[in-house]
Protein backbone atom coordinates (compact mmCIF):
# COMPACT_ATOMS: atom_id res chain seq x y z
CA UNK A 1 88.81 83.00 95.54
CA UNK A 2 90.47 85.03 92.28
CA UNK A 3 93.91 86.54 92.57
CA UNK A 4 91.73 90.04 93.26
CA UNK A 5 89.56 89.12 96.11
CA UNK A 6 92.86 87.58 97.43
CA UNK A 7 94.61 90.81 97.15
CA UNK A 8 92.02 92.74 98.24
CA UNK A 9 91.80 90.72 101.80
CA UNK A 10 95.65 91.02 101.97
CA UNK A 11 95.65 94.61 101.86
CA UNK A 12 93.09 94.45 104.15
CA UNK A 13 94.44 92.30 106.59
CA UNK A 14 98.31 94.36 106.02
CA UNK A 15 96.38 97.84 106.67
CA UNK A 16 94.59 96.88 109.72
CA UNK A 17 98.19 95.14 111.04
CA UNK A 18 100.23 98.36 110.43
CA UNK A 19 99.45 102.19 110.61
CA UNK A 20 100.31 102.02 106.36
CA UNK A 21 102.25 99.51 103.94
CA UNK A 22 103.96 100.37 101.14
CA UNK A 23 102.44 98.48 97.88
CA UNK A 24 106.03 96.86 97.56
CA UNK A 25 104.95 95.08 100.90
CA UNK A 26 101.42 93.67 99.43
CA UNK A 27 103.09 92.15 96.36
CA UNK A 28 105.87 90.65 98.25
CA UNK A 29 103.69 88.87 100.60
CA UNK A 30 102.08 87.48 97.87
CA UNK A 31 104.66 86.22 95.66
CA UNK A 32 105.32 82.83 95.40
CA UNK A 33 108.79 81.76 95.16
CA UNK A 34 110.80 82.57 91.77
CA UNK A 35 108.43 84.99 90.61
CA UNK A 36 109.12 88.77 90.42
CA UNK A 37 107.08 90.97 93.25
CA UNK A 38 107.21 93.41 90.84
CA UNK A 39 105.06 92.30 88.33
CA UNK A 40 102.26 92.69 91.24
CA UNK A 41 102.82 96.10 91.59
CA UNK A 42 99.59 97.13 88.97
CA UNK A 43 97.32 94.20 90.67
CA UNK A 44 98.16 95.77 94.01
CA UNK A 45 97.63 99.26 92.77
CA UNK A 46 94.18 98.36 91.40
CA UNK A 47 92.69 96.39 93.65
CA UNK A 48 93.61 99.62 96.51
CA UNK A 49 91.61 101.87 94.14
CA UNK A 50 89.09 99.34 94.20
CA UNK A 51 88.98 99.69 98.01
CA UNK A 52 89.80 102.86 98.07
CA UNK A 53 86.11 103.78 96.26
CA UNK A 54 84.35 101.59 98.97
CA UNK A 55 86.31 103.49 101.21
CA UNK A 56 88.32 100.77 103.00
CA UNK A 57 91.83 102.38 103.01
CA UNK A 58 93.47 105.33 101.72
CA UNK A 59 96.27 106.53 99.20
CA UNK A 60 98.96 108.56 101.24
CA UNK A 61 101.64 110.90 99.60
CA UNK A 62 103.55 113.48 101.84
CA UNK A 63 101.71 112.07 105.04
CA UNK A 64 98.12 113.57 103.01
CA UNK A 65 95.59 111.51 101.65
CA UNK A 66 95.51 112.21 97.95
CA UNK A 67 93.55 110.59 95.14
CA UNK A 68 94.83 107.67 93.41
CA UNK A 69 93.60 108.99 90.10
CA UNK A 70 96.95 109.96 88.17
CA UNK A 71 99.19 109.41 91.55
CA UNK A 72 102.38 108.86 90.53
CA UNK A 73 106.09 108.58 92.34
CA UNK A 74 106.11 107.15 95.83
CA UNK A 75 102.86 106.26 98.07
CA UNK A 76 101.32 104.38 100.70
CA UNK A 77 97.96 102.47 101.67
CA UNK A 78 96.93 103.00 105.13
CA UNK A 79 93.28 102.24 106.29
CA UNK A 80 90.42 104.46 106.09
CA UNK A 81 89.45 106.68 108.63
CA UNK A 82 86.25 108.34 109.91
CA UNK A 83 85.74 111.72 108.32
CA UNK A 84 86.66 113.74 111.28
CA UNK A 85 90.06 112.02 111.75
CA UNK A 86 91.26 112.04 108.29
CA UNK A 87 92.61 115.37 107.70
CA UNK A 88 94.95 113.82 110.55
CA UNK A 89 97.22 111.48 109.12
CA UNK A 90 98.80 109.45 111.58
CA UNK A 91 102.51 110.41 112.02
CA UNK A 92 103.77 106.59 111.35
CA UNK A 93 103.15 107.11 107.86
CA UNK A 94 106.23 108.15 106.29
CA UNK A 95 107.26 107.76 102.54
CA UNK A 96 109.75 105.27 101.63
């Protein structure tokens, strides 16, 4: 399995766990020891917009979904919802 598919069933498996994760949380559980969580942060970033297009999960800002394309500042991934339901964000989403 490459380091993507292994992110990509992390934030997967994180999403479906939690109402949304902050990207901070994917690259953390993922680190292994001594290495900076940080330098995950653009693996973790693309592989959500990867499942973001298949539409597996979401980009929140502001409790909204928004586009990942030129996000920037503060967000969260939070798992995709049926068409009727996601105008609704689910109040648990909060920015951090």
């Amino acid at each position: 399995m490459t380091i993507e598919e292994t992110m990509q069933a992390k934030l997967l498996e994180m999403i479906s766990e939690k109402p949304s994760i902050a990207p901070r949380e994917a690259a953390m559980a993922l680190v292994k020891e001594g290495q900076d969580w940080r330098k995950l942060l653009p693996l973790v970033r693309a592989q959500a917009k990867v499942l973001h297009a298949a539409g597996e999960l979401n980009f929140i800002r502001k409790k909204k979904i928004v586009s990942p394309e030129g996000l920037k500042g503060v967000f969260r991934l939070a798992k995709a919802e049926p068409a009727a339901e996601a105008s609704n964000v689910d109040a648990a989403t909060t920015s951090e």
